[in-house]
C-alpha atoms as a PDB file:
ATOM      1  CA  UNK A   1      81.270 163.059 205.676  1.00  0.00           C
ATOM      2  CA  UNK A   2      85.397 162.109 206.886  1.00  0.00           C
ATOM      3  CA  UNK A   3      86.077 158.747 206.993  1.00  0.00           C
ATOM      4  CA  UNK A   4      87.086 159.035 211.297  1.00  0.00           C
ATOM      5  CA  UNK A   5      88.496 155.705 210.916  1.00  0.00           C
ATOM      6  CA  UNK A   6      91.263 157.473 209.064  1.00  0.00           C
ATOM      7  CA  UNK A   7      92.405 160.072 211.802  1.00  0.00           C
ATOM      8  CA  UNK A   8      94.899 158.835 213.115  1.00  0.00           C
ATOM      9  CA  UNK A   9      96.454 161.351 216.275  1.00  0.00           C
ATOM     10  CA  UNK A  10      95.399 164.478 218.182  1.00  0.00           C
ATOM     11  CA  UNK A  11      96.840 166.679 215.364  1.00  0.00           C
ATOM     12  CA  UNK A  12      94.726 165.467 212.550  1.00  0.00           C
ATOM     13  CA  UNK A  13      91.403 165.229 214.727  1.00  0.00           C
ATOM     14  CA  UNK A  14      92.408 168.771 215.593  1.00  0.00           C
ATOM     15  CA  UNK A  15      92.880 169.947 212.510  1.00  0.00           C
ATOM     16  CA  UNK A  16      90.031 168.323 211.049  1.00  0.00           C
ATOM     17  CA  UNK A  17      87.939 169.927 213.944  1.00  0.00           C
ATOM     18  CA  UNK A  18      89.185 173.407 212.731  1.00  0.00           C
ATOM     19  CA  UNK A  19      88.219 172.674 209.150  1.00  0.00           C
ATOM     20  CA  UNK A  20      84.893 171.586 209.853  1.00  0.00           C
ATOM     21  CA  UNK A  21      84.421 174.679 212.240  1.00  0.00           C
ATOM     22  CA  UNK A  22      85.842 176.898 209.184  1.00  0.00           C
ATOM     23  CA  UNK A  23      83.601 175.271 206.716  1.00  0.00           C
ATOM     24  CA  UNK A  24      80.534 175.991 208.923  1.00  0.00           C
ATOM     25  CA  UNK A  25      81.430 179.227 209.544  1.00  0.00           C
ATOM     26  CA  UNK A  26      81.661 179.924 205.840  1.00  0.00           C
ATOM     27  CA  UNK A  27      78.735 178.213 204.930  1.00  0.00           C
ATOM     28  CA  UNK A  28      76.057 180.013 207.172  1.00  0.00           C
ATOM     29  CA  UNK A  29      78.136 183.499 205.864  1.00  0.00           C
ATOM     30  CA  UNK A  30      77.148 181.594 202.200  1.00  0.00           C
ATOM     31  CA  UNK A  31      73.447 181.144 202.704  1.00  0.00           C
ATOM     32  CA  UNK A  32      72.098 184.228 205.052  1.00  0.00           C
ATOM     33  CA  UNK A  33      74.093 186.119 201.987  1.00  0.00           C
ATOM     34  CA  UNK A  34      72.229 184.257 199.577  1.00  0.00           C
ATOM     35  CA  UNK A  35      74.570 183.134 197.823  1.00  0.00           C
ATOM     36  CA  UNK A  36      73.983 180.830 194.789  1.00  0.00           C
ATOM     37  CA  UNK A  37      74.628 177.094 195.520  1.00  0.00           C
ATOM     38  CA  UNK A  38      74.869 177.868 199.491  1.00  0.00           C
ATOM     39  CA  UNK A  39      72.849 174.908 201.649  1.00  0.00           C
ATOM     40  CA  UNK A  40      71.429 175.007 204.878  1.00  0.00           C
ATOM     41  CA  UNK A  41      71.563 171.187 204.918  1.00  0.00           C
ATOM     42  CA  UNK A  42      75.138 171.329 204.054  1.00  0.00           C
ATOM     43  CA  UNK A  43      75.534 173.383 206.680  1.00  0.00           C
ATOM     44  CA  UNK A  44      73.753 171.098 208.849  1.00  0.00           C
ATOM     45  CA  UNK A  45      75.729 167.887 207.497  1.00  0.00           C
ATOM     46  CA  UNK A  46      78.767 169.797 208.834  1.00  0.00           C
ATOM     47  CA  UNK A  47      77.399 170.548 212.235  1.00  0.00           C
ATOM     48  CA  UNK A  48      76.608 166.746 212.526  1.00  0.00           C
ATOM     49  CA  UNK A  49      80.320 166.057 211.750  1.00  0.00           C
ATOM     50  CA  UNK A  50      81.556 167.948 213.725  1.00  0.00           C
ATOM     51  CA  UNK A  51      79.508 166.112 216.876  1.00  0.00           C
ATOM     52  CA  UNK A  52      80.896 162.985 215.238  1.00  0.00           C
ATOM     53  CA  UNK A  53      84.369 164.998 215.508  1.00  0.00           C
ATOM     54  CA  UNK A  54      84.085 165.592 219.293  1.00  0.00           C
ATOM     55  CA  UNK A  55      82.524 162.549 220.266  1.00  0.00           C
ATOM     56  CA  UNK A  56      85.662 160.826 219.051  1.00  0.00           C
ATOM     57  CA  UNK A  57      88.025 163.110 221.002  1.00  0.00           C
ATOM     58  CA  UNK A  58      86.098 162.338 223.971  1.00  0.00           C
ATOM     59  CA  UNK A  59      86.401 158.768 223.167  1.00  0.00           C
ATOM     60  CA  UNK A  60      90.015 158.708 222.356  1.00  0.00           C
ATOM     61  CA  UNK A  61      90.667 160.699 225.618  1.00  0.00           C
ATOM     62  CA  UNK A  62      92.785 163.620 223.149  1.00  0.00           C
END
């Protein structure tokens, strides 16, 4: 999981809101392909980061 402590502005919780949404995106394609190593709790990890992700641009107000 990101440290959030470490994000710092709008354009780094942004961006790291677009790589989490990226990584999800590519890790459901992974595992309903079956791919070898692909992890639906991964998957699920980044889902719950990414509610971690929002909940701090609500707080911050960005």
């Amino acid at each position: 999981m990101r440290d959030l402590s470490k994000i710092s502005s709008s354009a780094e919780l942004a961006q790291a809101i677009n790589d989490t949404n990226d990584a999800i995106a590519r890790g459901e394609k992974a595992v309903s392909d079956g791919m070898p190593g692909a992890s639906a709790t991964l998957v699920e990890q980044l889902r719950n980061e990414l509610e971690a992700l929002l909940a701090l641009k609500k707080d911050k107000g960005w």
